[in-house]
Protein backbone atom coordinates (compact mmCIF):
# COMPACT_ATOMS: atom_id res chain seq x y z
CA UNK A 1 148.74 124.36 195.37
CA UNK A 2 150.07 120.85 195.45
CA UNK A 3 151.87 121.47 192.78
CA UNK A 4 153.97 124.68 193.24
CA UNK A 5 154.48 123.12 197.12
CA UNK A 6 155.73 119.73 195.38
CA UNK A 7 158.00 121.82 192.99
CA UNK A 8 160.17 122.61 195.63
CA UNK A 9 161.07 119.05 196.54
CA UNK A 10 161.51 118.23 192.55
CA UNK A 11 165.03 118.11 192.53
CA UNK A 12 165.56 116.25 189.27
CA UNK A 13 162.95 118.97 187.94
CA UNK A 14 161.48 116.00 185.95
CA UNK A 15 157.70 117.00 187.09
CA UNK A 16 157.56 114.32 189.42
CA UNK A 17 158.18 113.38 192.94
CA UNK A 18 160.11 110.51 192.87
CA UNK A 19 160.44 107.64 196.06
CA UNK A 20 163.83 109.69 197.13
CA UNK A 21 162.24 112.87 196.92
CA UNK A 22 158.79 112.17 198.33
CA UNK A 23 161.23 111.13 201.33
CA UNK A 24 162.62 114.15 201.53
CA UNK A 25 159.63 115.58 201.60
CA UNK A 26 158.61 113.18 204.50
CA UNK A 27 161.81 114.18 206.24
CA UNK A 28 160.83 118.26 206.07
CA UNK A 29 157.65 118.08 207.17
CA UNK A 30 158.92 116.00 210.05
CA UNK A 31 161.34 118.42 210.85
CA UNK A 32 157.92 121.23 210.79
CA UNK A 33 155.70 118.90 213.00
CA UNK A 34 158.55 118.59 215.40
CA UNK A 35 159.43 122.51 215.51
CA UNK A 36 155.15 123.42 215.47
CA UNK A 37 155.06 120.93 219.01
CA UNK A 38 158.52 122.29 219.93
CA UNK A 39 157.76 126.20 219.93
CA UNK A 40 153.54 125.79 220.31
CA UNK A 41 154.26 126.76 224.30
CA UNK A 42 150.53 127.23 224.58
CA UNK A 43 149.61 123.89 223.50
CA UNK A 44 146.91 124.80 222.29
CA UNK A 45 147.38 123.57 218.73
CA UNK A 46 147.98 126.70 217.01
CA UNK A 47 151.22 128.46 216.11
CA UNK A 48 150.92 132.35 217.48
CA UNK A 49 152.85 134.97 215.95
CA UNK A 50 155.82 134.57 218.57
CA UNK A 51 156.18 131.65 218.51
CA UNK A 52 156.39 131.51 214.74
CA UNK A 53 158.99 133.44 215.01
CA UNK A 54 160.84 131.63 217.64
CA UNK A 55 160.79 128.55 215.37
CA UNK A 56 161.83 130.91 212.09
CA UNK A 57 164.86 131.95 214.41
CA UNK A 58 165.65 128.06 215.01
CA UNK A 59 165.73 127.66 211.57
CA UNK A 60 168.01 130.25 210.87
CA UNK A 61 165.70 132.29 208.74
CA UNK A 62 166.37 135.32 210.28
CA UNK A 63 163.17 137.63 210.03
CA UNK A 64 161.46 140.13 212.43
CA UNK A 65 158.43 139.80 214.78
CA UNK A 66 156.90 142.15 212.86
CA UNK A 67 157.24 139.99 209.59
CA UNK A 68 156.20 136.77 211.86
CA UNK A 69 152.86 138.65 212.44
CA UNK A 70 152.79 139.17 208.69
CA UNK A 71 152.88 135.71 207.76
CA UNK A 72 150.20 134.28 210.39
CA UNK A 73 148.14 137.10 208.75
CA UNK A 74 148.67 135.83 205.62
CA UNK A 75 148.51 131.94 206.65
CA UNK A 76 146.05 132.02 209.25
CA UNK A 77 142.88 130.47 206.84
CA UNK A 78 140.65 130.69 210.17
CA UNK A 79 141.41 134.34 210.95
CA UNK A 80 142.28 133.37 214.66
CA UNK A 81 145.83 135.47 214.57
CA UNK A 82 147.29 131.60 214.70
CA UNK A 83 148.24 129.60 212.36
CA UNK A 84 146.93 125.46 212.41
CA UNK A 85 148.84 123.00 211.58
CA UNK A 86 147.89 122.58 207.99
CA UNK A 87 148.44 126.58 208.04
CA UNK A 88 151.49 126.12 209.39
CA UNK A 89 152.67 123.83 206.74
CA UNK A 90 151.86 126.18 204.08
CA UNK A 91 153.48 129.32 205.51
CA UNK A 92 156.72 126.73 205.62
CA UNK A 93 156.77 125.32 202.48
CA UNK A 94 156.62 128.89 200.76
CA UNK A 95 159.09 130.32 203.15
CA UNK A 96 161.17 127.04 202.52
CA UNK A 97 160.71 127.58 199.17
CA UNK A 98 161.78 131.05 198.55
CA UNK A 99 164.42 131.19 201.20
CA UNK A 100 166.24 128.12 198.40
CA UNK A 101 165.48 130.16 195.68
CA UNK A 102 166.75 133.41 197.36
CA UNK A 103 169.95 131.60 198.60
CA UNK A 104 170.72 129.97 195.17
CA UNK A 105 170.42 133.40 193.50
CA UNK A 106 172.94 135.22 196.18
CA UNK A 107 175.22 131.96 195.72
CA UNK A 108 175.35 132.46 191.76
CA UNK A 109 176.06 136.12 193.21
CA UNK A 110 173.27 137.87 191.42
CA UNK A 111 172.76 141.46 192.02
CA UNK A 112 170.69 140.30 194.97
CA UNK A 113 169.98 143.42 197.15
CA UNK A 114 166.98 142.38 199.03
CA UNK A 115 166.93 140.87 202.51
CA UNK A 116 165.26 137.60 202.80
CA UNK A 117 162.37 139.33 204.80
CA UNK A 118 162.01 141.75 202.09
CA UNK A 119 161.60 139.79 199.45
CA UNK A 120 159.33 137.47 201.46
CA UNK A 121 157.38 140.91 201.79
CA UNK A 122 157.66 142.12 198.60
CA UNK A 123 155.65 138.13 197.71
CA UNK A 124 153.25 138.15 200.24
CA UNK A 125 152.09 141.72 199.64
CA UNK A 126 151.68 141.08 195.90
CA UNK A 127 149.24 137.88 196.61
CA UNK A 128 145.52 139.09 196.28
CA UNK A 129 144.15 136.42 198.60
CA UNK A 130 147.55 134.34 199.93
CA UNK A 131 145.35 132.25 202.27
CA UNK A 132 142.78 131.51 199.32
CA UNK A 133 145.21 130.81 196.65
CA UNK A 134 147.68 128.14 198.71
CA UNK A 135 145.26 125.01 199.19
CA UNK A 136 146.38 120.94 199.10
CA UNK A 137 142.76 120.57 198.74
């Protein structure tokens, strides 16, 4: 939802998205447009499961092909095995999202245990209906 997407760019955690932050926000999404035209070899305007992954690796979120495949299953809104751009977005933000969380939790050392990928697992396989319940509409 908007709103749990928007959370993650609420750095003063005041509710809002101030003129600072929505620019951050501006700058992220940049930074996804430019990796979904940078790693879409096909051109074809969709984001296949490889070459999610290839732009995962570039951002240093080091998960599996296998877990790549995961996500476009769990993104893909069109059930094309490819993720569209606004698809794309979606599976970002959420990664983007819990890879902070994850990270600030191993920096405040934790008892963190979990890889990245398996907690991103462990989130996506407790969602009844991912696709359904992440919409900007």
């Amino acid at each position: 939802s908007p709103s749990s997407n928007s959370r993650l760019f609420d750095f003063n955690e005041d509710g809002h998205i101030d003129l600072a932050e929505f620019g951050e926000l501006m700058r992220y999404i940049g930074g996804w447009r430019r990796a979904f035209l940078r790693f879409n070899g096909t051109a074809t305007g969709f984001i296949t499961p490889d070459e999610l992954f290839r732009t995962l690796q570039a951002c240093s979120c080091g998960v599996s092909k296998k877990f790549s495949t995961a996500l476009v299953e769990n993104f893909d809104s069109r059930h094309i095995r490819a993720l569209a751009f606004d698809d794309y977005i979606r599976c970002c933000a959420t990664v983007q999202s819990l890879h902070q969380t994850f990270n600030k939790h191993r920096a405040s050392k934790s008892r963190v245990s979990l890889s990245l990928e398996q907690l991103l697992t462990i989130v996506l396989e407790s969602r009844p209906n991912p696709v359904q319940n992440l919409s900007f509409d």
